[in-house]
C-alpha atoms as a PDB file:
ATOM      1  CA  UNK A   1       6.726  -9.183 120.973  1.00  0.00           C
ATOM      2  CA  UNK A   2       5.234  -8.745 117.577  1.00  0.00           C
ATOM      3  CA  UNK A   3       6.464 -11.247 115.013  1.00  0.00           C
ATOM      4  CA  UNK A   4       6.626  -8.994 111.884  1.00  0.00           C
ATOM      5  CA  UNK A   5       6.177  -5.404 111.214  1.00  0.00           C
ATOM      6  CA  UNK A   6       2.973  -4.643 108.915  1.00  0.00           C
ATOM      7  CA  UNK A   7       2.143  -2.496 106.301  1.00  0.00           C
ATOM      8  CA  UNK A   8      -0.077  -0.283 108.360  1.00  0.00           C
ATOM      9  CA  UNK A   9       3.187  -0.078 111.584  1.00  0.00           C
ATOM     10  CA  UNK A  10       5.083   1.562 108.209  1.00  0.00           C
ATOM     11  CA  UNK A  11       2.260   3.603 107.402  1.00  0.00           C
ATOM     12  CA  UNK A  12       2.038   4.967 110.772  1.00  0.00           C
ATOM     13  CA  UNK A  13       5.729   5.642 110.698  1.00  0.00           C
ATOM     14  CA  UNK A  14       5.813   7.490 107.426  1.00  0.00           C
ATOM     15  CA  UNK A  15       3.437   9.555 108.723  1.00  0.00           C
ATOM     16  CA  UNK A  16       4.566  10.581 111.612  1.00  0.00           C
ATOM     17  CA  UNK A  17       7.583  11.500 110.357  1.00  0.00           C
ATOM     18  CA  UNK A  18       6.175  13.413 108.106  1.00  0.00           C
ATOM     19  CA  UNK A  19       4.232  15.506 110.326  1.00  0.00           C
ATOM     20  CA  UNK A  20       6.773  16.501 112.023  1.00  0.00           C
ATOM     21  CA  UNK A  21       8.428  17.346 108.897  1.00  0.00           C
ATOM     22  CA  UNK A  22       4.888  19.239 107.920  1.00  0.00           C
ATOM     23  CA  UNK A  23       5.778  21.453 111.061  1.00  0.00           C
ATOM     24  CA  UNK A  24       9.457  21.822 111.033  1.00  0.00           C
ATOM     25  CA  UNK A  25       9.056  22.974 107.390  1.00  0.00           C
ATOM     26  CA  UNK A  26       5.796  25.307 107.855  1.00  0.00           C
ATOM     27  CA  UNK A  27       7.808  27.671 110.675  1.00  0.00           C
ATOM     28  CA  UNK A  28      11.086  27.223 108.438  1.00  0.00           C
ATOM     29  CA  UNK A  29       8.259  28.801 105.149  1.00  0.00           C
ATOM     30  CA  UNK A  30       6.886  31.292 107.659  1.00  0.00           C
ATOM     31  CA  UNK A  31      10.319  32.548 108.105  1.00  0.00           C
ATOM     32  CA  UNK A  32      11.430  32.365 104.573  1.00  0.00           C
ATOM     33  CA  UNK A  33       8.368  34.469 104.127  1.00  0.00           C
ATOM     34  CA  UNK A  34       8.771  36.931 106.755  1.00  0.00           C
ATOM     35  CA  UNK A  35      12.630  37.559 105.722  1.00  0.00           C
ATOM     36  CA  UNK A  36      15.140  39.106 108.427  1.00  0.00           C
ATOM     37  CA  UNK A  37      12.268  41.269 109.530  1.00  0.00           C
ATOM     38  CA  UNK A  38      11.007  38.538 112.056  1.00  0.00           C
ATOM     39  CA  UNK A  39      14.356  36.565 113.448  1.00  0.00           C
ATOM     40  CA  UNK A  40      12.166  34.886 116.264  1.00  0.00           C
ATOM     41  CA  UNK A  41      10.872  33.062 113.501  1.00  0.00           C
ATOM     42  CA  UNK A  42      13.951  31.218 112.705  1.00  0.00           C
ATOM     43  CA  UNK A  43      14.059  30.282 116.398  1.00  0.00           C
ATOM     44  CA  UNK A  44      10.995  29.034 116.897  1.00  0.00           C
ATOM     45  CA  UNK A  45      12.024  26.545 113.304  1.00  0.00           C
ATOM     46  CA  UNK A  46      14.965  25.596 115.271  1.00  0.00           C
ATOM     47  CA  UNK A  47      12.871  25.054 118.608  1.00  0.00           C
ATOM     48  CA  UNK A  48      10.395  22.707 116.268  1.00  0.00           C
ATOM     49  CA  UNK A  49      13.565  20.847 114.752  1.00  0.00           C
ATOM     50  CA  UNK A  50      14.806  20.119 118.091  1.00  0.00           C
ATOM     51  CA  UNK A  51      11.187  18.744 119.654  1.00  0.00           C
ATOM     52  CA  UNK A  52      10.442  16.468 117.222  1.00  0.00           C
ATOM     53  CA  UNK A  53      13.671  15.022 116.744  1.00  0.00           C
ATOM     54  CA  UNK A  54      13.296  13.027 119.318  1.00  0.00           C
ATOM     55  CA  UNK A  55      10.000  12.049 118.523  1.00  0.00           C
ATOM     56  CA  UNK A  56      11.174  10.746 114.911  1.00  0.00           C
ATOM     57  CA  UNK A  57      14.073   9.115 116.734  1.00  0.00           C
ATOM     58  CA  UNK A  58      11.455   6.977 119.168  1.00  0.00           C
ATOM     59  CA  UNK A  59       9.366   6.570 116.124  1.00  0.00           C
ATOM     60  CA  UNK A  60      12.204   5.059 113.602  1.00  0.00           C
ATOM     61  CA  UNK A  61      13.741   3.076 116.995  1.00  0.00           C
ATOM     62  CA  UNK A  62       9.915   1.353 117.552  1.00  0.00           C
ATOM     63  CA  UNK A  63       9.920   0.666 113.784  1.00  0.00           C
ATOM     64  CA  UNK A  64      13.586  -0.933 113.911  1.00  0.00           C
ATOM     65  CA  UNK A  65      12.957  -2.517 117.132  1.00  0.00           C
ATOM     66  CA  UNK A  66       9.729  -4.343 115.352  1.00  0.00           C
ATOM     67  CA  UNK A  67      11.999  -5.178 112.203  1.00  0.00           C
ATOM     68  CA  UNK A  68      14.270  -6.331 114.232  1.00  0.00           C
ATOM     69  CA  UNK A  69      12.047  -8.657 116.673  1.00  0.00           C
ATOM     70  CA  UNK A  70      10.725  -9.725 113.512  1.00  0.00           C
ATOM     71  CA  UNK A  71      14.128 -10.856 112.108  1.00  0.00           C
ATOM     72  CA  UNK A  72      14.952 -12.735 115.503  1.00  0.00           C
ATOM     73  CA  UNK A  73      11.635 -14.673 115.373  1.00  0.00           C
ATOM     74  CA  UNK A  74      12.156 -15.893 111.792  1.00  0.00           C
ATOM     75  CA  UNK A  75      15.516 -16.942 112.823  1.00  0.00           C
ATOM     76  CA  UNK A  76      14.041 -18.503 116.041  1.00  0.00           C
ATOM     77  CA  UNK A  77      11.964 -20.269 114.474  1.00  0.00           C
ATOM     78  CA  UNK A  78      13.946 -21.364 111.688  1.00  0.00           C
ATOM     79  CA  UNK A  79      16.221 -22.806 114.106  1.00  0.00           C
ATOM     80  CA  UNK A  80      13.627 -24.396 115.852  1.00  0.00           C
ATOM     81  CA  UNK A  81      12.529 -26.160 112.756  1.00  0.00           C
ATOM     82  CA  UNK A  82      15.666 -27.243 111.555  1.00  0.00           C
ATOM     83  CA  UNK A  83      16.111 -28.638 115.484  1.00  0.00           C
ATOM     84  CA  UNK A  84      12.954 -30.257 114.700  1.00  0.00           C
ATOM     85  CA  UNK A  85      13.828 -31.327 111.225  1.00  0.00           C
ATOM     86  CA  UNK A  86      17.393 -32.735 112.416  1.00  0.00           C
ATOM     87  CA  UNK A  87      15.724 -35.144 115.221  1.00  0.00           C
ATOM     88  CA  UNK A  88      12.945 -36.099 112.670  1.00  0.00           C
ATOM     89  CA  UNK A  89      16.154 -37.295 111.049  1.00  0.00           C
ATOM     90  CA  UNK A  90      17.476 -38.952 113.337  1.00  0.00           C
ATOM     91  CA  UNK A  91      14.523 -40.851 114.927  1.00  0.00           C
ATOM     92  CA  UNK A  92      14.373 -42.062 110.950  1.00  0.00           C
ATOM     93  CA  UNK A  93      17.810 -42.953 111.115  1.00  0.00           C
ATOM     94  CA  UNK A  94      17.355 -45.096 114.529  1.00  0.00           C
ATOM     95  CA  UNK A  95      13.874 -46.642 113.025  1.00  0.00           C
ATOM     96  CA  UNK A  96      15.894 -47.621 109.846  1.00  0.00           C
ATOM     97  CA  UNK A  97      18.515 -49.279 111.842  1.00  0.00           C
ATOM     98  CA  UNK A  98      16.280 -50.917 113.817  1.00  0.00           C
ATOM     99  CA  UNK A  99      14.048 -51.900 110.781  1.00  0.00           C
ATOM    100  CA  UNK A 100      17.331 -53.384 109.414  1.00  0.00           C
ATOM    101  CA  UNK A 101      18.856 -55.031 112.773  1.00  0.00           C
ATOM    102  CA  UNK A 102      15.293 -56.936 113.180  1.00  0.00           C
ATOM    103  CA  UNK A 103      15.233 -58.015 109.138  1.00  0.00           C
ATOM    104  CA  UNK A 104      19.164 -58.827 109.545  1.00  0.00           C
ATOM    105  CA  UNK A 105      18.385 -61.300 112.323  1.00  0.00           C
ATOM    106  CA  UNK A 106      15.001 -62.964 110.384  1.00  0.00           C
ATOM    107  CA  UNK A 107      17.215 -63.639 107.784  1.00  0.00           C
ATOM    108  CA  UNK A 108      19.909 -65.258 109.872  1.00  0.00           C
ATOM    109  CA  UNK A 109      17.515 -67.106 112.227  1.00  0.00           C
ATOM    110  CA  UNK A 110      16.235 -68.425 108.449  1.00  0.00           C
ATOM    111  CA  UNK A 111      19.289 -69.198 107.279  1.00  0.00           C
ATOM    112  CA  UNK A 112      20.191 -71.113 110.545  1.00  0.00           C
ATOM    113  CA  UNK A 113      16.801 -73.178 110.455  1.00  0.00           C
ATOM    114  CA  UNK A 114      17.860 -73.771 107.000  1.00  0.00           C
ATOM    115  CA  UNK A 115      21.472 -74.688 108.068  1.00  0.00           C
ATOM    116  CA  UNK A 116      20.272 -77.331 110.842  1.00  0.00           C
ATOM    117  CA  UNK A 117      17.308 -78.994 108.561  1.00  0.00           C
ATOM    118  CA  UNK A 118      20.365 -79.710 105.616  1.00  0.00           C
ATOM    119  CA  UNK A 119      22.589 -80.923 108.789  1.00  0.00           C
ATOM    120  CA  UNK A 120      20.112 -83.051 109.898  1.00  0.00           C
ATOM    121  CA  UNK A 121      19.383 -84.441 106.580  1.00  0.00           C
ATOM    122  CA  UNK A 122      22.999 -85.008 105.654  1.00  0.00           C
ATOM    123  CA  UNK A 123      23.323 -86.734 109.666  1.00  0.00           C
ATOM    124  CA  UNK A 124      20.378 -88.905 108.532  1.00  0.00           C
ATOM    125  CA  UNK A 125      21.559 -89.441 105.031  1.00  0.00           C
ATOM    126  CA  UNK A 126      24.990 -90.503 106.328  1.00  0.00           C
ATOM    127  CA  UNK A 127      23.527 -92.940 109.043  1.00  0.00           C
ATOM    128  CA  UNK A 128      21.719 -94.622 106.182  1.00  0.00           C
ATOM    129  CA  UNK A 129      24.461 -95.162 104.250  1.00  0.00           C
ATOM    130  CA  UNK A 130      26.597 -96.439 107.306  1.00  0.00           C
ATOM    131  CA  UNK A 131      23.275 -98.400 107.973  1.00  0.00           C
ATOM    132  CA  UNK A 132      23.299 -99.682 104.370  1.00  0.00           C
ATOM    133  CA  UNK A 133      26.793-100.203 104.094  1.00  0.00           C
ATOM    134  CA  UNK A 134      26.676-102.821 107.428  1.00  0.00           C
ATOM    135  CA  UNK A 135      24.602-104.593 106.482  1.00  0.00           C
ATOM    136  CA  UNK A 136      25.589-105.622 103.134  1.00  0.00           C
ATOM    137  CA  UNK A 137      29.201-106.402 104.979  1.00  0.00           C
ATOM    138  CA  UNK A 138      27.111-108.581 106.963  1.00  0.00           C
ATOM    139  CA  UNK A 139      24.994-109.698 104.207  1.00  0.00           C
ATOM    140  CA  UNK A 140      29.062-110.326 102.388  1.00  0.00           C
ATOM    141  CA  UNK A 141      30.493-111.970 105.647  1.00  0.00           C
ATOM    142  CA  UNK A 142      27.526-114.127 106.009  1.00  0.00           C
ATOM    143  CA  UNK A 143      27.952-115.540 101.983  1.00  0.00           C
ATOM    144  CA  UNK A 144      31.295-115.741 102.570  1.00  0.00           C
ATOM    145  CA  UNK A 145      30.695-118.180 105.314  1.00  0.00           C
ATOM    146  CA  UNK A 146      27.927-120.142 103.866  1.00  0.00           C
ATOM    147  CA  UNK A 147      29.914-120.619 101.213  1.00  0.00           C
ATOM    148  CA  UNK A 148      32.811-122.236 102.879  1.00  0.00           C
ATOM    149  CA  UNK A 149      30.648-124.075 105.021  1.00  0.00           C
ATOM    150  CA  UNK A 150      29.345-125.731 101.665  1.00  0.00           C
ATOM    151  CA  UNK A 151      32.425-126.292 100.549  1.00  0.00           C
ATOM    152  CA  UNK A 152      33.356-128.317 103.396  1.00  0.00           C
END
């Protein structure tokens, strides 16, 4: 299958066409020429006109034939690129969303790391300050009790 028609396929084309038209016309001048006096003339135009009509027909049916294989590979492979171009697309689209799903969950796993350190902290901050505030009830309870014991 030839994927375009060239200049030279026209060429060819054009001049066959034309050579038969070189013929067809040359027997149609000869009788012209030779007036009513030679009828067989006029026949033998008419013969030529109907042999090479279907020679221009196969000729002009190749050429649109080419054109038209031509046509249905562009659009063949048009198609195939945009196929092409479309899963390109979408293989972007699932890297992207993957890209995005695996940043998403660094930034939570952070944020949880971050989360448990500040409990832990506020766990051990608040068990100091329990801590703290025992012992200065037992540091209070103990005054409290020296001091009556003195005052006894």
């Amino acid at each position: 299958m030839t994927c375009a028609i060239g200049q030279s396929e026209r060429n060819v084309g054009i001049i066959t066409n034309r050579a038969m038209g070189v013929a067809e016309n040359g027997v149609g001048l000869m009788g012209s020429l030779a007036g009513n006096s030679v009828p067989l003339i006029y026949a033998i135009r008419d013969s030529t006109q109907m042999a090479s009509a279907p020679a221009r027909t196969f000729n002009e049916t190749m050429i649109n034939n080419i054109a038209s294989d031509a046509r249905v590979d562009n659009l063949r492979r048009a198609r195939g690129e945009h196929i092409e171009n479309y899963d390109f697309n979408g293989q972007m689209r699932i890297d992207a969303a993957e890209r995005y799903a695996k940043a998403a969950s660094g930034i939570a796993n952070t944020q949880a790391a971050t989360n448990i350190t500040a409990a832990r902290t506020n766990r051990d901050l608040s068990t100091g300050g329990v801590e703290r505030g025992y012992r200065q009830q037992v540091q209070g309870i103990n005054s409290a009790y020296e001091l009556n014991l003195e005052s006894n």
